[in-house]
N, C-alpha and C. Protein backbone atom coordinates (compact mmCIF):
# COMPACT_ATOMS: atom_id res chain seq x y z
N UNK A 1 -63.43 -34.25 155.98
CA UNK A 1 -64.02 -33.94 157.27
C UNK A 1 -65.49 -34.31 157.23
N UNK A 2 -65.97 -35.01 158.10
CA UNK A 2 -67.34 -35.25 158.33
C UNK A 2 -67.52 -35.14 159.84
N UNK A 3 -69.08 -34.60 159.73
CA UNK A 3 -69.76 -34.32 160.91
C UNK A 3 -70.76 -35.48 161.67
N UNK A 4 -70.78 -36.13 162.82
CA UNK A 4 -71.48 -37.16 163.07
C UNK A 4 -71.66 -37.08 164.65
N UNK A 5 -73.08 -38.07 164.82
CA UNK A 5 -73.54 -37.85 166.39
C UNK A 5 -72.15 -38.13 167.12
N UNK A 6 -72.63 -37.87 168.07
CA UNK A 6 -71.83 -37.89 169.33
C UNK A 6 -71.75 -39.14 169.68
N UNK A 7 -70.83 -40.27 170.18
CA UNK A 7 -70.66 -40.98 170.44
C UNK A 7 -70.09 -41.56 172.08
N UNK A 8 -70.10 -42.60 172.99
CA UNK A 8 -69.48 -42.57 174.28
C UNK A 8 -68.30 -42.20 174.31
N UNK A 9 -67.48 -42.40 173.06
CA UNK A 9 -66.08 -42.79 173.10
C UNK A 9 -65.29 -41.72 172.58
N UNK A 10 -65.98 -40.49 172.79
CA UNK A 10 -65.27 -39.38 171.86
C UNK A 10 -65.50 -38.67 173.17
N UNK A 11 -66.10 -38.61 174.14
CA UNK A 11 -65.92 -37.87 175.46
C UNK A 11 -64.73 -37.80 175.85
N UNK A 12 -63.80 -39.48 176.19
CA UNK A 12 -62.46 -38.54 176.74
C UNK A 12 -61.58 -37.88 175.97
N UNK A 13 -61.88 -37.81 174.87
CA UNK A 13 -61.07 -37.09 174.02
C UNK A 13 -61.35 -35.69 173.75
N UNK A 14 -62.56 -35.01 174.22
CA UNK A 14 -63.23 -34.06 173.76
C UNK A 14 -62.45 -33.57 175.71
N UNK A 15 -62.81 -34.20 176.74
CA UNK A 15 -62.42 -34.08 178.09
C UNK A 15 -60.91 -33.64 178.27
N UNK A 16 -59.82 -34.78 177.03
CA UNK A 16 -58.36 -34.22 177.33
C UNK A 16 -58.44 -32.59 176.31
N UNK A 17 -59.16 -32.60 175.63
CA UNK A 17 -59.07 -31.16 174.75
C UNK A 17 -59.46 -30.48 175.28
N UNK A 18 -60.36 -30.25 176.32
CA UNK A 18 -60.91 -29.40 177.73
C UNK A 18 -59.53 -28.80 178.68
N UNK A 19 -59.04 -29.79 178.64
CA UNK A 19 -57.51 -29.79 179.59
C UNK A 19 -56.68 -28.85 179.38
N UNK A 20 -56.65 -28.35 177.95
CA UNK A 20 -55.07 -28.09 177.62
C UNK A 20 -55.17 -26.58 177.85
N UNK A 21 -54.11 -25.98 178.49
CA UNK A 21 -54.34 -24.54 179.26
C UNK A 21 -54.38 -23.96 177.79
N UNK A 22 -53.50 -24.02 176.84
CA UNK A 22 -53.76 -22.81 176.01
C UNK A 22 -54.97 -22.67 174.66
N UNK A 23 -55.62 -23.86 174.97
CA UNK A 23 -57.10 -24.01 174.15
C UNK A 23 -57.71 -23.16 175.64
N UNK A 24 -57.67 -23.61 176.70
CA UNK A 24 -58.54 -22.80 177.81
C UNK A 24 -58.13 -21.32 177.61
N UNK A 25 -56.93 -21.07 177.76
CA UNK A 25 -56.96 -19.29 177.70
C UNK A 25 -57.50 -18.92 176.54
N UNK A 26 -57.62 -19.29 175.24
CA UNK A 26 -58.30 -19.06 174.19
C UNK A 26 -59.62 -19.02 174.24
N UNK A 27 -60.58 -20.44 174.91
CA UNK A 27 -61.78 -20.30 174.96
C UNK A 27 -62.34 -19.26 175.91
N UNK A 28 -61.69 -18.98 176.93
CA UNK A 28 -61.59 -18.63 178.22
C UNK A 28 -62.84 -19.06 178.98
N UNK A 29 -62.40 -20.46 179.54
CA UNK A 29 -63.51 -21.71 179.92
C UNK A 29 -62.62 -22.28 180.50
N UNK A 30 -63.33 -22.46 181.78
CA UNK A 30 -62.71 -23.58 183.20
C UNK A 30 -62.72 -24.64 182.27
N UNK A 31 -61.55 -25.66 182.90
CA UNK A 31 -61.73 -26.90 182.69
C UNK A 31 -62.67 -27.94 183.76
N UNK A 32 -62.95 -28.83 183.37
CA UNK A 32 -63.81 -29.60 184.22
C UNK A 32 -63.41 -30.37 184.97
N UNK A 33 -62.83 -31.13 185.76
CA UNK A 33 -62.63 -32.57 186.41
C UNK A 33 -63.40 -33.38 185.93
N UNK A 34 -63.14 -34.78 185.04
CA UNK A 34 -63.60 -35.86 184.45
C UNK A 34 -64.55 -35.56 185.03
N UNK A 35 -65.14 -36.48 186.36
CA UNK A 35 -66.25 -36.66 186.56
C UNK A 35 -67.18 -36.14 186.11
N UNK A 36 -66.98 -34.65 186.67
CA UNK A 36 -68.21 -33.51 186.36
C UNK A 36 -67.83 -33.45 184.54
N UNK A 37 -67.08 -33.86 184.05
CA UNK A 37 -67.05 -33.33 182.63
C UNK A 37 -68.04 -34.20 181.97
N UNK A 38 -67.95 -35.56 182.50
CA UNK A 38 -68.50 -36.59 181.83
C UNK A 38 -70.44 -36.48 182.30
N UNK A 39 -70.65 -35.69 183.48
CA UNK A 39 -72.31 -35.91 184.25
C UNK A 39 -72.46 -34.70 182.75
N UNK A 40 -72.23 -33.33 183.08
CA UNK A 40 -72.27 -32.18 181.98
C UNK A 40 -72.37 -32.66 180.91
N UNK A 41 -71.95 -33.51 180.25
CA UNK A 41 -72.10 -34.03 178.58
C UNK A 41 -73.16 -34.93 178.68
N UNK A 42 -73.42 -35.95 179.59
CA UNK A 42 -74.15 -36.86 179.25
C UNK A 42 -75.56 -36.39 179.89
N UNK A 43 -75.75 -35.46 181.01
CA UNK A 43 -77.16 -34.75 181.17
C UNK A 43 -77.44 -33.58 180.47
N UNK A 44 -76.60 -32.57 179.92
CA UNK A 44 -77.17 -31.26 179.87
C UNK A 44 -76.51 -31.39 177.90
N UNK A 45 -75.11 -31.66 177.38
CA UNK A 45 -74.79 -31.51 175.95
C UNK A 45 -75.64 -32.40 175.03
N UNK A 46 -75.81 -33.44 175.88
CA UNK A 46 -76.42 -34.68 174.53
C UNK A 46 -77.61 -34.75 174.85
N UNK A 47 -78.29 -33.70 175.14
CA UNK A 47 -80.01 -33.39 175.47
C UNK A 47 -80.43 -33.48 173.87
N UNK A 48 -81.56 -34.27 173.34
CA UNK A 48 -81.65 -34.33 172.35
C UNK A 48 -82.49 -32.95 171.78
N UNK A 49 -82.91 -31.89 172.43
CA UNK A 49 -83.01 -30.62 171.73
C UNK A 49 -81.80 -29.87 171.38
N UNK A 50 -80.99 -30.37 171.61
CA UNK A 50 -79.47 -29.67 171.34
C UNK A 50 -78.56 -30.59 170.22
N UNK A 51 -78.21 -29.82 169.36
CA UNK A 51 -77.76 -30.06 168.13
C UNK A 51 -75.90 -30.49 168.22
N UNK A 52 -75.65 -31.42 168.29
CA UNK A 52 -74.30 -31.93 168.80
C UNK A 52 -73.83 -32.92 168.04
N UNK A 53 -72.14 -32.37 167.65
CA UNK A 53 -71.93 -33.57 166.37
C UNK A 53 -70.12 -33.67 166.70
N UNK A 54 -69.60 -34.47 166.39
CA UNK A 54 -68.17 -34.76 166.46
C UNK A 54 -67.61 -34.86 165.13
N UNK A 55 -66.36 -33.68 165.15
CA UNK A 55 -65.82 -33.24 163.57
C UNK A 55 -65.08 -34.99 163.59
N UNK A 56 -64.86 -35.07 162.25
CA UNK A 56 -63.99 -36.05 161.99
C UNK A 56 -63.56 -35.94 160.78
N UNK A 57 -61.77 -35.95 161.04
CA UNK A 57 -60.48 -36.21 160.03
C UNK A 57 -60.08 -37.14 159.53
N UNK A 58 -60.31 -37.64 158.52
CA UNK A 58 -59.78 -39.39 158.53
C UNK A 58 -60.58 -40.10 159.31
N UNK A 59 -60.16 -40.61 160.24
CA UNK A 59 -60.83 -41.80 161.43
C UNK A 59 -60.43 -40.94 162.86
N UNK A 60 -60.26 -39.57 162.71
CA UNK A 60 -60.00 -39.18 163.52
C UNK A 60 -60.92 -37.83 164.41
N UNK A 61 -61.45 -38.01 165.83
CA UNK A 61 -62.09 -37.20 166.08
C UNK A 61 -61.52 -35.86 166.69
N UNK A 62 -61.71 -35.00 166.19
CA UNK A 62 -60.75 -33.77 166.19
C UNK A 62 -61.10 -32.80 167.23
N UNK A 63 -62.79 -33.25 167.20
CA UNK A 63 -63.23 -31.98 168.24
C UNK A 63 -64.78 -31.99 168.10
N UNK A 64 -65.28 -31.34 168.43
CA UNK A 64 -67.08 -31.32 168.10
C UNK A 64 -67.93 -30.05 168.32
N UNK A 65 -68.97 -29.42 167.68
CA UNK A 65 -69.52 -28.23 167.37
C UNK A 65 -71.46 -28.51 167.82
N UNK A 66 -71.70 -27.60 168.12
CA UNK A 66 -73.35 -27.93 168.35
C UNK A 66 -73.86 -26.40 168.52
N UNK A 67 -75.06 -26.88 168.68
CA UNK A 67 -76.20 -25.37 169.28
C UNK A 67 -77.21 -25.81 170.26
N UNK A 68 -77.16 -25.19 170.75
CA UNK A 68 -78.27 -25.13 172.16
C UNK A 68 -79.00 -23.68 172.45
N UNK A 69 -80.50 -23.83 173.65
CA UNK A 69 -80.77 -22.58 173.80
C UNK A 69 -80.02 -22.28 174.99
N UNK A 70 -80.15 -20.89 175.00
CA UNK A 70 -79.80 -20.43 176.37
C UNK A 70 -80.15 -18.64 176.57
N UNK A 71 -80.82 -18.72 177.26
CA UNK A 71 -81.12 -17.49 177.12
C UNK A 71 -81.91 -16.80 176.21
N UNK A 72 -82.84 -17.69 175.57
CA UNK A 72 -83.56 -17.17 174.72
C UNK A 72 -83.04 -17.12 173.36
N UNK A 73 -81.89 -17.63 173.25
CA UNK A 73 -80.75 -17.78 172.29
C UNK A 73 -80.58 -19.10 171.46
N UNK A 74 -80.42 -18.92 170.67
CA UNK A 74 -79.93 -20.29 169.96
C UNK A 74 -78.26 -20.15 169.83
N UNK A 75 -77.73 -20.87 170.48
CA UNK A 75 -75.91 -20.36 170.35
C UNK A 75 -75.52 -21.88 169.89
N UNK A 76 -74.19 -21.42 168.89
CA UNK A 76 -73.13 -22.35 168.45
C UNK A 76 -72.00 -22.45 169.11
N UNK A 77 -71.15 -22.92 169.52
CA UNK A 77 -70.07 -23.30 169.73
C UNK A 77 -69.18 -24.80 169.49
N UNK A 78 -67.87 -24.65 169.52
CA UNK A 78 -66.84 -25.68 168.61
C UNK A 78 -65.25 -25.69 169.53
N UNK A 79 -65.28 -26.50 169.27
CA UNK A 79 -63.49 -27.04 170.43
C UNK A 79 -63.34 -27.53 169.38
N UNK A 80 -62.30 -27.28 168.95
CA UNK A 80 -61.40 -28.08 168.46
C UNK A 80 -59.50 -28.63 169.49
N UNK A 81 -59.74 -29.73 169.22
CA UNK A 81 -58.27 -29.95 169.56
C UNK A 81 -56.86 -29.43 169.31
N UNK A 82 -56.41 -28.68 169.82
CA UNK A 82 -55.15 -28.07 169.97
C UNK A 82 -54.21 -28.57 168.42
N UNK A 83 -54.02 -29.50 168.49
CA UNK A 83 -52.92 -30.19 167.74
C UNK A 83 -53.57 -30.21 166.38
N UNK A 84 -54.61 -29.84 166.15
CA UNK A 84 -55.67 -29.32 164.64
C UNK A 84 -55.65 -27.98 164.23
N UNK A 85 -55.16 -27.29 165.38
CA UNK A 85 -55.32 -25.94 164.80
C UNK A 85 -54.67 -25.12 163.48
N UNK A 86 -55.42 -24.11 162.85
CA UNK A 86 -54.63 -23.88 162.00
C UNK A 86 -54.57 -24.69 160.53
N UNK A 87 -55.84 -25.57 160.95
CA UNK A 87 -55.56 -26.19 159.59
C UNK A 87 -56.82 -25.86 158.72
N UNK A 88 -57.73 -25.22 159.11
CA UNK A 88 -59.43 -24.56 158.56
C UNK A 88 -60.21 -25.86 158.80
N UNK A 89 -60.09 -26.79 159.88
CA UNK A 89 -61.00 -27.53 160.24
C UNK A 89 -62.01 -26.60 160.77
N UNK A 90 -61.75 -25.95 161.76
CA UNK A 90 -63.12 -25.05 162.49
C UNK A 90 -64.08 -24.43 161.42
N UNK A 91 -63.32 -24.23 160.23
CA UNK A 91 -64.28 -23.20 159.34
C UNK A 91 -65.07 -24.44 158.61
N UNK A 92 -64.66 -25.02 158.15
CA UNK A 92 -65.36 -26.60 157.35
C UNK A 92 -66.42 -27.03 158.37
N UNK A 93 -65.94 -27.19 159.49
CA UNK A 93 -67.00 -27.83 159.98
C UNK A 93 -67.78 -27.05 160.24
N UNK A 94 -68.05 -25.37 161.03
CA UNK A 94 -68.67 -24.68 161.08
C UNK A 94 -69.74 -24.62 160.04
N UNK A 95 -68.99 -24.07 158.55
CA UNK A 95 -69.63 -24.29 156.95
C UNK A 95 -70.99 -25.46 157.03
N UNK A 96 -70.12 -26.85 157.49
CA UNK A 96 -71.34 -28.10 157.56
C UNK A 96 -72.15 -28.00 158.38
N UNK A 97 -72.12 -27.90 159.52
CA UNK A 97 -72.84 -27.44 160.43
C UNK A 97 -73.74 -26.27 160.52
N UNK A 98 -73.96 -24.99 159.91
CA UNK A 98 -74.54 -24.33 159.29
C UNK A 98 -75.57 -25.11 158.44
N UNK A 99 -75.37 -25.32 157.56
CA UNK A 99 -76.23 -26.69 156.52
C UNK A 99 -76.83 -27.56 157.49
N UNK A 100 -76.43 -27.88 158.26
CA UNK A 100 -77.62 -29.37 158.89
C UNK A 100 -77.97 -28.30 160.21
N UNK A 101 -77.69 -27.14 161.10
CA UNK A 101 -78.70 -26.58 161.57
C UNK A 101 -79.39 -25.28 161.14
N UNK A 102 -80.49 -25.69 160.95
CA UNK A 102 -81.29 -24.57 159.80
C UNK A 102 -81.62 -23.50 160.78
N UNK A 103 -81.88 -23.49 162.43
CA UNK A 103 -82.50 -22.48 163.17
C UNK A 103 -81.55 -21.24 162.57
N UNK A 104 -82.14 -19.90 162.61
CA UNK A 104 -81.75 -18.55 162.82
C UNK A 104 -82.41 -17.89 162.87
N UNK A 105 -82.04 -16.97 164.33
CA UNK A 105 -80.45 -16.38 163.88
C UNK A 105 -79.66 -17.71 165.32
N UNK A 106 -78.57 -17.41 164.78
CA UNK A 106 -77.59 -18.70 165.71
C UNK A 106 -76.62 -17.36 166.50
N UNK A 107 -76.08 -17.48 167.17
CA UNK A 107 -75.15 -16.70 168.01
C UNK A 107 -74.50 -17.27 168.59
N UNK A 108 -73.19 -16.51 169.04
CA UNK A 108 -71.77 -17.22 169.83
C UNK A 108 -71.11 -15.71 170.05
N UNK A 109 -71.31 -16.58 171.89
CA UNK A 109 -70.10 -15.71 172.65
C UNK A 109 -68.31 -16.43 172.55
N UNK A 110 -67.62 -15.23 171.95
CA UNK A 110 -66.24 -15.53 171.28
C UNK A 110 -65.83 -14.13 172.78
N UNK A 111 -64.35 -15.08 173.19
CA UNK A 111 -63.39 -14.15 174.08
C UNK A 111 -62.85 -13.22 172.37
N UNK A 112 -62.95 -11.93 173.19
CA UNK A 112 -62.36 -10.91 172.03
C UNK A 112 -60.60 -11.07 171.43
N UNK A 113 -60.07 -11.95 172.35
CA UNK A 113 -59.03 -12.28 172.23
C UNK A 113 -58.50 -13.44 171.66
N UNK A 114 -59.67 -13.90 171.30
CA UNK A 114 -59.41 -15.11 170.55
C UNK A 114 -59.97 -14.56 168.97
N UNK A 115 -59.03 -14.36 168.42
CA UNK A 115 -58.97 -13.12 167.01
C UNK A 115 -59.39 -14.81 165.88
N UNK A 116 -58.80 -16.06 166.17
CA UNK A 116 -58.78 -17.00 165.07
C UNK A 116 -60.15 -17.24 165.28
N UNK A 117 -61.04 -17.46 166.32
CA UNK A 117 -62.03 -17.96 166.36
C UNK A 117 -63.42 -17.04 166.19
N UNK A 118 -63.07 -15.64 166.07
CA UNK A 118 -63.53 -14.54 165.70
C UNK A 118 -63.46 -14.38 164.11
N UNK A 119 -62.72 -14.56 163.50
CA UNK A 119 -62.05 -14.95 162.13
C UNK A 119 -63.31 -16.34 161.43
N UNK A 120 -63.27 -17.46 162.45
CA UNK A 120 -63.95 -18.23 161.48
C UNK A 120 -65.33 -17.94 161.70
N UNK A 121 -65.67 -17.55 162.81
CA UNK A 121 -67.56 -16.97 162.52
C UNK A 121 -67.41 -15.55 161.48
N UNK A 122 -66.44 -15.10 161.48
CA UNK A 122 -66.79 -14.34 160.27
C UNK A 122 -66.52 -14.63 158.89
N UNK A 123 -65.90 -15.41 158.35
CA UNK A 123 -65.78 -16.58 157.30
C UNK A 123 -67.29 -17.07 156.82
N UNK A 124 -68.16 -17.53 158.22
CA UNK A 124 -68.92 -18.30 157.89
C UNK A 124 -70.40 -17.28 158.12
N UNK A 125 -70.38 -16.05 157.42
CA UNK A 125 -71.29 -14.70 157.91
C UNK A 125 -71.89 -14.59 158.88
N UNK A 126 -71.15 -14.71 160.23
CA UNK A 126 -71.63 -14.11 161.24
C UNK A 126 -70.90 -12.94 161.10
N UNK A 127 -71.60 -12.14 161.91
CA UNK A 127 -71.10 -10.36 162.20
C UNK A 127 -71.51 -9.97 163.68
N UNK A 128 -70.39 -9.13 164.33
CA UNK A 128 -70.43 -8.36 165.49
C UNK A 128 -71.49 -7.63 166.26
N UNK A 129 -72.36 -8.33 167.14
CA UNK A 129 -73.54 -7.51 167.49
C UNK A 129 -73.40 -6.73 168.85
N UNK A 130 -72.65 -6.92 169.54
CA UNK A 130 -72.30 -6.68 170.45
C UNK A 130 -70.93 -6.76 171.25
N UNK A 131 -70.64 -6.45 172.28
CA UNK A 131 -69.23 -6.88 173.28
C UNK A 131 -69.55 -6.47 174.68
N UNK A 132 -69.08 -6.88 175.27
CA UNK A 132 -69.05 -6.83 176.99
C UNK A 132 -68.02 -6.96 177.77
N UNK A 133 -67.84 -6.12 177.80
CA UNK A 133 -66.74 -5.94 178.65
C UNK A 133 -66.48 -6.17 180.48
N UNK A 134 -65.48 -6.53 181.11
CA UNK A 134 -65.45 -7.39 182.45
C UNK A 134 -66.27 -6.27 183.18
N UNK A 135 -66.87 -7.12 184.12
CA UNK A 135 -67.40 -6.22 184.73
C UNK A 135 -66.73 -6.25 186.50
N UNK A 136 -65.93 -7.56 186.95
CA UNK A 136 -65.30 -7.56 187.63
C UNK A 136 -63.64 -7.92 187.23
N UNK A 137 -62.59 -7.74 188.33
CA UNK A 137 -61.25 -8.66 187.79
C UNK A 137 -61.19 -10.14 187.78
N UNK A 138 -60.43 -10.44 186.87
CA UNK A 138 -60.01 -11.85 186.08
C UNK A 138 -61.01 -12.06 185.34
N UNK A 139 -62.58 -11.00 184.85
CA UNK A 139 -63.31 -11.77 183.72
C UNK A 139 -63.09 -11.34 182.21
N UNK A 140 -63.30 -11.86 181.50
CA UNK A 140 -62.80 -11.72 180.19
C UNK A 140 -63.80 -10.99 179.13
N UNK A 141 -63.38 -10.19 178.32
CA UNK A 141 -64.25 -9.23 177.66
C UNK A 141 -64.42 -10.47 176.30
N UNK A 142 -65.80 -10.28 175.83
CA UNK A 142 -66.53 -11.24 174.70
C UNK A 142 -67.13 -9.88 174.22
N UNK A 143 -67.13 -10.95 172.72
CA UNK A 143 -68.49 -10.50 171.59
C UNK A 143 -68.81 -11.14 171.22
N UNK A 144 -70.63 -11.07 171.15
CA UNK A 144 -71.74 -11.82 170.92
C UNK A 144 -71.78 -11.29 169.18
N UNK A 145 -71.51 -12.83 168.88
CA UNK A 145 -71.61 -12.63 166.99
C UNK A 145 -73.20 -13.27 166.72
N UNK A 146 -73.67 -12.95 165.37
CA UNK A 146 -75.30 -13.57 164.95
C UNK A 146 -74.68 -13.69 163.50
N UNK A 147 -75.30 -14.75 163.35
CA UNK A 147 -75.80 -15.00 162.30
C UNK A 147 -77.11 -15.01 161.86
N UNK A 148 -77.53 -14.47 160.58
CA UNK A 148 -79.69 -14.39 160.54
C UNK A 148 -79.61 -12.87 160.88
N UNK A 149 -81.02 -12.70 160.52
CA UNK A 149 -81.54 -11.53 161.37
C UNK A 149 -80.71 -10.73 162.54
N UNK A 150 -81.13 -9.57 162.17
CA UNK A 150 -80.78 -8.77 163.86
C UNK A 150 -81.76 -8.92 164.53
């Protein structure tokens, strides 16, 4: 597995892994319509203050992980492709990715229901700082994990 910039040609592939309803009920994240998927990556993800890399299996791009601010935050997050799951790609690359971004503390909002992806930030010593629960219907209860400092 190696970690590498972002490239044009790994968008629609990162776009059909956006698609698939049961990576979405997991992330619990709208999917995009191409268009807008493709303006969103190429104005606001591949901002060069934002740390953005595409996992790769073989010759194969599996999915991609980064950090950005938001909120006063430095947050991580990682898609991986459906048809990868289950195999400890997320934790490897997480692991590498850790190593090449040095900021902390790093944080990630994880749906509480997504127990595997809760699993690999804690693998890779993040710990539970918080949760939030819906505050209206259909929103989904998260916990905000850190890594670093409290």
């Amino acid at each position: 597995m190696i970690l590498r910039n972002v490239t044009d040609e790994d968008l629609p592939i990162f776009f059909e892994h956006q698609r698939d309803p049961e990576a979405l009920r997991m992330a619990a994240f709208p999917s995009r319509e191409r268009d807008a998927f493709m303006t969103h990556w190429r104005t606001k993800v591949l901002r060069p203050e934002n740390v953005t890399r595409t996992i790769v299996m073989g010759r194969m791009a599996v999915g991609y992980i980064g950090s950005w601010e938001q909120d006063a935050k430095r947050l991580v997050g990682y898609w991986i492709g459906r048809e990868h799951w289950g195999k400890g790609i997320a934790t490897q690359a997480l692991s590498e990715f850790l190593v090449q971004e040095p900021a902390r503390p790093l944080e990630a909002w994880v749906a509480l229901h997504n127990l595997a992806s809760i699993r690999v930030l804690e693998k890779c010593g993040f710990h539970t700082m918080s949760s939030e629960n819906p505050h209206h219907p259909g929103e989904v209860a998260e916990v905000l994990m850190r890594l670093g400092p409290a």
